[in-house]
Protein backbone atom coordinates (compact mmCIF):
# COMPACT_ATOMS: atom_id res chain seq x y z
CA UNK A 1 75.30 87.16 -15.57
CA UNK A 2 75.84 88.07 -11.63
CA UNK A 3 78.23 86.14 -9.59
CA UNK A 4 76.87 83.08 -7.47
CA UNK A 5 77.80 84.87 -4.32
CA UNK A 6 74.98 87.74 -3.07
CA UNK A 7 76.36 90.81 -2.41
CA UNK A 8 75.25 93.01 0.98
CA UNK A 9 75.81 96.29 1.74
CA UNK A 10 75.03 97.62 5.68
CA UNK A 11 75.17 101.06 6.95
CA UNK A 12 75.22 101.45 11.16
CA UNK A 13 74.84 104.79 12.78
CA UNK A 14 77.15 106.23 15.48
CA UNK A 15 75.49 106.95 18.28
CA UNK A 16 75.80 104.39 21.11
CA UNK A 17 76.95 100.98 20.29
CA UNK A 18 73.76 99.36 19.43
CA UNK A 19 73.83 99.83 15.73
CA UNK A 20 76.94 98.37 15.09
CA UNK A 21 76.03 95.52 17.39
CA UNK A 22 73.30 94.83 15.45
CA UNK A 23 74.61 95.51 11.73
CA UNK A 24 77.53 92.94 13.26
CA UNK A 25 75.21 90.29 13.89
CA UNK A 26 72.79 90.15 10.97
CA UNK A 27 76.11 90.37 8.72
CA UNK A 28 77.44 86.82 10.59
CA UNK A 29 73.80 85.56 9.26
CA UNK A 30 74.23 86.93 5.94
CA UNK A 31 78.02 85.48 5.63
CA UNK A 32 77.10 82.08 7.32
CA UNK A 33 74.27 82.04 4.37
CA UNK A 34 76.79 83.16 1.46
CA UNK A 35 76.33 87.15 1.45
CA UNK A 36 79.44 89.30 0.83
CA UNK A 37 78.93 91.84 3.49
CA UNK A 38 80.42 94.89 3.87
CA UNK A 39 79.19 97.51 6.66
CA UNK A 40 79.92 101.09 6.52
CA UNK A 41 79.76 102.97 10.09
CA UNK A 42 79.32 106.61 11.26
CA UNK A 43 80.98 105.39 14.46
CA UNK A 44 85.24 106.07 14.79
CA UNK A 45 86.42 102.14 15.83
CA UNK A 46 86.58 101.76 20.08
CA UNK A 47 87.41 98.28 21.01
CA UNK A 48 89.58 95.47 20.66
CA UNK A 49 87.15 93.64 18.19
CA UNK A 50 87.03 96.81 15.80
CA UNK A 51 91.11 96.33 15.14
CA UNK A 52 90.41 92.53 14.67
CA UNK A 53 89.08 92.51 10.86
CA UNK A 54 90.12 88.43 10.80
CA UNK A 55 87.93 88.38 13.19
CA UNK A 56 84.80 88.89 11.30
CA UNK A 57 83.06 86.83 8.34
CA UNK A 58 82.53 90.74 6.40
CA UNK A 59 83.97 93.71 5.63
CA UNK A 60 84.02 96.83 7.98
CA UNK A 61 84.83 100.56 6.52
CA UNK A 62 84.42 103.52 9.19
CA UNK A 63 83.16 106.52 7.49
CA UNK A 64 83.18 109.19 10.47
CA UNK A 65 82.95 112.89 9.69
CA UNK A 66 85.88 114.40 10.00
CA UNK A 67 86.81 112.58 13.55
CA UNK A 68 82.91 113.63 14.88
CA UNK A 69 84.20 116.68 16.34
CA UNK A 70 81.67 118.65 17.60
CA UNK A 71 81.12 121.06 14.93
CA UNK A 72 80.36 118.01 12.51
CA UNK A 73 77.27 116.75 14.42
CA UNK A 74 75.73 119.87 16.73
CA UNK A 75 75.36 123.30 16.23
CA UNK A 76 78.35 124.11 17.80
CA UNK A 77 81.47 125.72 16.14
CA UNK A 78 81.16 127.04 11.96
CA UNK A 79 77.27 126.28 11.67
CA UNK A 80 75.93 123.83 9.14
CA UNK A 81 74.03 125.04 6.03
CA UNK A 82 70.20 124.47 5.89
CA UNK A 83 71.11 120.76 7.85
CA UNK A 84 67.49 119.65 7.18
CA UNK A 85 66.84 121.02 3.63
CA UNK A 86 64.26 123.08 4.93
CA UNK A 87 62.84 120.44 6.63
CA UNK A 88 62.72 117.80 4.63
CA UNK A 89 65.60 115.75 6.23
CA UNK A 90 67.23 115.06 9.34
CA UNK A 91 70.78 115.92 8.55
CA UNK A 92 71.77 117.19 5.05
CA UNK A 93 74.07 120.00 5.13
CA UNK A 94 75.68 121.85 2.73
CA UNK A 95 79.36 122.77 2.52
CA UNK A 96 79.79 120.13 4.64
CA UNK A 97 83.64 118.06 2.81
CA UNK A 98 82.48 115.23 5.80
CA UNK A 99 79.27 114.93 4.95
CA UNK A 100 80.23 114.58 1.35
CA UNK A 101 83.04 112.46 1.41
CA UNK A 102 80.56 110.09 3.52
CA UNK A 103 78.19 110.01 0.63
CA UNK A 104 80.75 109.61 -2.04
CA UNK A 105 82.21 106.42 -0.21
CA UNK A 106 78.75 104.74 -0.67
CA UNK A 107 78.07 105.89 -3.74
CA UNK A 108 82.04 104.41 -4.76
CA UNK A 109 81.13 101.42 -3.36
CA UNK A 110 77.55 100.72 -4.71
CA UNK A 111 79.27 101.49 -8.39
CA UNK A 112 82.02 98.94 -7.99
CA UNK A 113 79.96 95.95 -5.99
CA UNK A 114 76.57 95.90 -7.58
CA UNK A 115 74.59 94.69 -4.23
CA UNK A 116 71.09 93.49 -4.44
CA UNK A 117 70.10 94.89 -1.11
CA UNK A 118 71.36 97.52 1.19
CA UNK A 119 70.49 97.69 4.89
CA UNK A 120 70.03 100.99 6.60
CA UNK A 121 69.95 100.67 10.34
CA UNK A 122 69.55 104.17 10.94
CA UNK A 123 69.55 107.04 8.87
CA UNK A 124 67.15 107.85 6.12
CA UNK A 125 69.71 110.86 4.44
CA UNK A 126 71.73 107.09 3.46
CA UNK A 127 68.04 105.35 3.07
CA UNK A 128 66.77 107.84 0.38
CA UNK A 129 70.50 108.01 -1.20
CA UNK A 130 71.04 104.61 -1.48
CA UNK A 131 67.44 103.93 -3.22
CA UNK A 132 68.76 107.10 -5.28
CA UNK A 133 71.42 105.00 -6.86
CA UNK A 134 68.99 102.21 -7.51
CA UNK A 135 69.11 100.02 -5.12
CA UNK A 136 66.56 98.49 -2.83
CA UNK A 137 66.74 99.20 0.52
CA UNK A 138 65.85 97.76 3.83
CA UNK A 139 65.65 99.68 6.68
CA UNK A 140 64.91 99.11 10.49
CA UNK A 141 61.79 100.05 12.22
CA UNK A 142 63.08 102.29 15.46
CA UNK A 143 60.24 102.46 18.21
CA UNK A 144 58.59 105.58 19.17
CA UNK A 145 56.40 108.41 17.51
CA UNK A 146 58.08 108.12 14.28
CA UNK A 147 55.37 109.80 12.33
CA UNK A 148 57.36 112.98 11.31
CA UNK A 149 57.30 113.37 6.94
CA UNK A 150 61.14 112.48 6.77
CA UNK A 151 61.05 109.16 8.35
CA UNK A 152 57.90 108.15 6.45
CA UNK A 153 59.52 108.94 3.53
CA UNK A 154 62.31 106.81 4.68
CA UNK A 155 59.66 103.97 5.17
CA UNK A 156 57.13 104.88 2.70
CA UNK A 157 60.49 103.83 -0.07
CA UNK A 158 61.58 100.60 1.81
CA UNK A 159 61.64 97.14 0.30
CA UNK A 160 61.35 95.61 3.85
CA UNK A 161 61.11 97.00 7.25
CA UNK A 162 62.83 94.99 9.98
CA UNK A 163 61.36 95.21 13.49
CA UNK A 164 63.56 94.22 15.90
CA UNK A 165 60.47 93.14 18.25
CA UNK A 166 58.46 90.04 18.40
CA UNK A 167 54.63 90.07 16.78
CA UNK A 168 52.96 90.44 19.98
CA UNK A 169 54.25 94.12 20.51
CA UNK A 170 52.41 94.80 16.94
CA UNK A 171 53.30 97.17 14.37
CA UNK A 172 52.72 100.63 15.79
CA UNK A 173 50.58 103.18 14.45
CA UNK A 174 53.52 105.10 12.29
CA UNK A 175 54.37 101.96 10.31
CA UNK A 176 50.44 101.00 9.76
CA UNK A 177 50.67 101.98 6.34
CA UNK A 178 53.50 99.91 5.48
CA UNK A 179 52.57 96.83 7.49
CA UNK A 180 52.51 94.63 4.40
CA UNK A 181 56.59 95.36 4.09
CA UNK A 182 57.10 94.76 8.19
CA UNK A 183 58.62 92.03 9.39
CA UNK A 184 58.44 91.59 13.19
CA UNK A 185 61.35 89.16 13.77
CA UNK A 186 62.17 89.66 17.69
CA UNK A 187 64.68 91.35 19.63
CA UNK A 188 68.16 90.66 18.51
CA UNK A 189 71.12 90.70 20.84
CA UNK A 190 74.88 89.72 19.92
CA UNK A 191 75.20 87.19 21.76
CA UNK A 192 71.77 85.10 20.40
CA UNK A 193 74.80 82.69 18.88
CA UNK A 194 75.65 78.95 19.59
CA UNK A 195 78.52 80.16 21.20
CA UNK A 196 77.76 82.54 23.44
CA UNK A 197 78.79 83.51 26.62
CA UNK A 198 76.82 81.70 29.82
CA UNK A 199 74.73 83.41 32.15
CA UNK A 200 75.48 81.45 34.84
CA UNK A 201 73.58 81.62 37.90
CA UNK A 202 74.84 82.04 41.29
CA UNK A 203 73.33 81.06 44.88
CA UNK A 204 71.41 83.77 45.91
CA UNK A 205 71.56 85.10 49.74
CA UNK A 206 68.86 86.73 50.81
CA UNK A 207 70.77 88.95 53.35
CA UNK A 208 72.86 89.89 50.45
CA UNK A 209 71.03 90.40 47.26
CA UNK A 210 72.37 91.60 43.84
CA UNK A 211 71.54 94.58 41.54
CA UNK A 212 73.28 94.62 37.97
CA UNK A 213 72.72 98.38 36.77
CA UNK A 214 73.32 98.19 32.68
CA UNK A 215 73.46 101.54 31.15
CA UNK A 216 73.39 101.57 27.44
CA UNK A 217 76.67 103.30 25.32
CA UNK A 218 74.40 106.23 23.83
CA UNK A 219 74.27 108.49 26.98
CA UNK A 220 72.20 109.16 30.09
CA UNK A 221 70.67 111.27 32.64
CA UNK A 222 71.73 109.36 35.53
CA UNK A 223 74.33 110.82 38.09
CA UNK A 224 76.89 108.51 40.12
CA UNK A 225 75.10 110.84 43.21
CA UNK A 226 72.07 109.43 42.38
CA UNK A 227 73.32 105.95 42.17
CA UNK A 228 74.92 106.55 45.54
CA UNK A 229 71.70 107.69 46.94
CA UNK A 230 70.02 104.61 45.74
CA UNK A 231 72.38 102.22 47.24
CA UNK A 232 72.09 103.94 50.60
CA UNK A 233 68.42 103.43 50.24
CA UNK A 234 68.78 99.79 49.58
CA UNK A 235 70.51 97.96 52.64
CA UNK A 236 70.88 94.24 51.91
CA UNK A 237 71.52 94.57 48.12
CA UNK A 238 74.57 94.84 46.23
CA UNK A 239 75.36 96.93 43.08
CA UNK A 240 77.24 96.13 40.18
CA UNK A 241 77.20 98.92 37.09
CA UNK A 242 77.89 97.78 33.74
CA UNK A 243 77.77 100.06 30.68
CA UNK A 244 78.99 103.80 30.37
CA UNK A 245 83.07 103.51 31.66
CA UNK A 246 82.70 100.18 32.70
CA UNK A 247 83.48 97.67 29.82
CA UNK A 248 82.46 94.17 30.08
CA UNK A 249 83.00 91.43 27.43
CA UNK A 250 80.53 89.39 29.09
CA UNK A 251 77.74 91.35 30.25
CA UNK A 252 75.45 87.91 30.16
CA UNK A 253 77.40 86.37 32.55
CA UNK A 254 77.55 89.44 34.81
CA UNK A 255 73.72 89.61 34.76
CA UNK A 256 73.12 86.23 35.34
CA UNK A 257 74.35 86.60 38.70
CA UNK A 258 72.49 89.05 39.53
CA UNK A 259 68.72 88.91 41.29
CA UNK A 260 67.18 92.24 39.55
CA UNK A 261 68.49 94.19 36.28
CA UNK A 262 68.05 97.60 36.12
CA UNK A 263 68.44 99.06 33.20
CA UNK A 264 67.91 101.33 30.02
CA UNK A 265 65.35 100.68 27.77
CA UNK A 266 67.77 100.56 25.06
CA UNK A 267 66.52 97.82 22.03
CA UNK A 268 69.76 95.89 22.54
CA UNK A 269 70.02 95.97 26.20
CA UNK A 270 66.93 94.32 26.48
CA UNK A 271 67.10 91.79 24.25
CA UNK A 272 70.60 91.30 25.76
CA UNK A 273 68.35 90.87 29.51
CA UNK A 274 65.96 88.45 27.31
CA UNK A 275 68.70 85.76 27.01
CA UNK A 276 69.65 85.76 30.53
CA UNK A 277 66.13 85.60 32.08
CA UNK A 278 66.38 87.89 34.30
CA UNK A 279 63.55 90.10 36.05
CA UNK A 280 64.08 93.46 35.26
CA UNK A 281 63.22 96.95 36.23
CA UNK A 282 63.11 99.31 33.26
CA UNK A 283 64.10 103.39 33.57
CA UNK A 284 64.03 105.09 29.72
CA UNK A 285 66.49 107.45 28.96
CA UNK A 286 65.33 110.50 26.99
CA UNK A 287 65.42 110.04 23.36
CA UNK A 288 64.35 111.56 20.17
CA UNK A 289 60.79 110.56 19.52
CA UNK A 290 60.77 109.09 22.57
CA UNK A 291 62.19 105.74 21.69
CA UNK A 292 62.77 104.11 24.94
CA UNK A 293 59.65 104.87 26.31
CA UNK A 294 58.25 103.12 23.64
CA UNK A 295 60.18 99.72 23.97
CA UNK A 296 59.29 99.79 28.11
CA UNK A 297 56.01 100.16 27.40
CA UNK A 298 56.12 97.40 24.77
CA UNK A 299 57.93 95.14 27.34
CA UNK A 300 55.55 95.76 30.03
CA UNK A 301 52.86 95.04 28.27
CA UNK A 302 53.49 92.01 27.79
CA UNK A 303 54.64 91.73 31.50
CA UNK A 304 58.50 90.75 31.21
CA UNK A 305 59.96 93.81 33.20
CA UNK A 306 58.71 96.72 35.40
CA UNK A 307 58.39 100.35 33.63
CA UNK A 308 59.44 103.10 35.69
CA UNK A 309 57.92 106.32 33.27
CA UNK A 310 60.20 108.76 35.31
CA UNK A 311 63.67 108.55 37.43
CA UNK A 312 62.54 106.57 40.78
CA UNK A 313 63.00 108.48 43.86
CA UNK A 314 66.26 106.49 45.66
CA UNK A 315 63.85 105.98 48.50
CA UNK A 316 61.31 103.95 45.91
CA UNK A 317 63.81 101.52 45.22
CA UNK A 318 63.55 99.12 48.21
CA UNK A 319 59.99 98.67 46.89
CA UNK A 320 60.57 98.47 43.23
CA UNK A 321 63.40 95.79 43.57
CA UNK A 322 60.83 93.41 45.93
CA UNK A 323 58.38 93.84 43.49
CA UNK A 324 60.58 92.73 40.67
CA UNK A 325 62.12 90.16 42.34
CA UNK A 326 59.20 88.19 42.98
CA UNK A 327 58.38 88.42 38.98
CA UNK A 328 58.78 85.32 36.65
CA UNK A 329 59.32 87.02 33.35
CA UNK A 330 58.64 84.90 30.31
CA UNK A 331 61.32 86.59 28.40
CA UNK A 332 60.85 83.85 25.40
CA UNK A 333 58.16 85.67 24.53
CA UNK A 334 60.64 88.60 23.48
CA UNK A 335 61.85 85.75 20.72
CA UNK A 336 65.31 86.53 20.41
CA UNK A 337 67.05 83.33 19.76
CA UNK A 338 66.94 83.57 16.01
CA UNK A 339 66.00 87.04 15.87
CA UNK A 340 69.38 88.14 13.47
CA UNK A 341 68.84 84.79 11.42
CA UNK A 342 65.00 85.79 10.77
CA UNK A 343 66.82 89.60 9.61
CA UNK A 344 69.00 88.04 7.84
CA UNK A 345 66.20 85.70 5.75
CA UNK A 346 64.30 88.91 4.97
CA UNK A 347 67.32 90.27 3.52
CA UNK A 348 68.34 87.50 1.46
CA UNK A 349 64.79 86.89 0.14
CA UNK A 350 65.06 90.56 -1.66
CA UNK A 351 68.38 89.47 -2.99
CA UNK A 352 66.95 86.43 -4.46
CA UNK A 353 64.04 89.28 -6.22
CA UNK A 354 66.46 91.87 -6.91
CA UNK A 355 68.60 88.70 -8.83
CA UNK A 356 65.97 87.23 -10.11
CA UNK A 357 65.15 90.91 -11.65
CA UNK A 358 68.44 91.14 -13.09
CA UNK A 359 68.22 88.12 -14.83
CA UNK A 360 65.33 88.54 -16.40
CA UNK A 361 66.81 91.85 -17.60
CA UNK A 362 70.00 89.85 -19.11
């Protein structure tokens, strides 16, 4: 017999904050549909809503290595053993007591809770392990040239693939071959909930126009020189920077008074700039497999923000921010609102299979 109530496991990378965000909101889904959730994170707990677990319909366990000091994720310090299993892997290493105890927390887990679905959003070292232990898997479809053996091993094994873009950006050429598993369910942003915070439009002045900068949480290339050198360059608009040190509960609302967003091409950050409407100028950090450049392109395409390819000059600005300004992005066609509730259907219809399976079994 298995218990009324389906059971969900979730595993979020560390780096920046968008993997948690998103874990965070599919699990609300999942709870507000009857899932036990629990999400295991790489990331060490930051902010105010970490510390609040009766805050959250699911369970949270943080499952950093040893602190992330350096030595545990880079090259630097007592090296790693054979990291990538002589290339078969991303990050694997041997002698590693992190690394292990990591893997020995899901595994714990997995034997005491029985879930009929884990979500993987990203890492395929936990993808592969988790199938390992006999359970399916879904994991999320990251943009860019993703067509190295590891990850398609890591998709090639998936029950479902969640794509965290809307249909009309297609399924790209590295997930071709698993397009019957691929669900395209739009961009999903934390705050796509019936509660969330208002971006609230203010008058605009046209002697005094507004820039919100939004810089994503997983690092960048950009300099607070060259952000000065870009503000000299652009008389008669104000800048506000959001992201990086500056914290902001409310980034919606901050945006919504703005004229222009500039930002990353982060996946959350712009289906964050989807709810608020906003015309947008895009700048991609530098990623692995070139992520970001991936989701501007996909964006522009479909003409809801301008892509800048490389770092504008400062004096290019003026131009760039007129041009954007006069754009009327149709931002609905990014489909967020509902995005985590279509992720969260995909994952429930597996449970209902992998139950179903069990039963049959009993």
């Amino acid at each position: 017999m298995t218990s009324e109530q389906p059971v969900v496991g979730m595993y979020s990378h560390h780096q920046g904050s968008g993997h948690l965000h998103r874990c965070r909101t599919i699990a609300c889904e999942l709870a507000a549909r009857g899932a036990k959730v629990t999400i295991f994170s790489s990331a060490i707990p930051r902010t105010a809503y970490d510390s609040a677990p009766d805050r959250r319909p699911y369970e949270e366990r943080f499952i950093p290595l040893d602190v992330d000091r350096a030595e545990d994720v880079s090259t630097q310090g007592p090296p790693a053993e054979d990291p990538t299993a002589h290339g078969t892997l991303h990050w694997a290493p041997t002698d590693h007591p992190g690394y292990t105890r990591r893997m020995l927390a899901l595994a714990a887990w997995v034997a005491e809770n029985h879930p009929e679905v884990f979500y993987v959003d990203v890492s395929v070292e936990v993808a592969l392990f988790i199938r390992l232990l006999g359970i399916p898997v879904v994991t999320l479809a990251m943009p860019g040239q993703r067509v190295d053996r590891t990850h398609q091993m890591a998709y090639k094994q998936a029950a479902a693939i969640i794509a965290a873009w809307p249909e009309d950006v297609g399924v790209p050429a590295h997930l071709q071959e698993y397009r019957n598993v691929v669900s395209c369910v739009g961009g999903i942003s934390r705050f796509d909930t019936p509660t969330r915070p208002t971006a609230k439009d203010t008058p605009r002045d046209i002697s005094a126009r507004r820039v919100v900068v939004l810089q994503g949480a997983g690092g960048t290339q950009w300099t607070e020189k060259y952000w000065i050198d870009v503000q000299r360059a652009c008389p008669g608009w104000t800048f506000n920077f959001l992201g990086g040190r500056v914290f902001s509960d409310n980034p919606l609302r901050d945006m919504g008074g703005a004229d222009v967003v500039v930002s990353a091409a982060g996946q959350n950050s712009v289906a964050d700039i989807a709810l608020t409407g906003k015309p947008c100028i895009l700048i991609p950090q530098d990623r692995a497999f070139h992520e970001q450049h991936a989701t501007a392109s996909a964006v522009a395409r479909l003409g809801l923000a301008l892509q800048c390819a490389d770092l504008p000059e400062p004096h290019e600005f003026p131009s760039l921010l007129e041009q954007a300004v006069s754009m009327n992005p149709e931002w609905v066609l990014w489909r967020v609102e509902g995005a985590a509730r279509r992720a969260a259907c995909v994952i429930l219809e597996l449970c209902s299979s992998a139950r179903l399976g069990k039963e049959n079994w009993t």
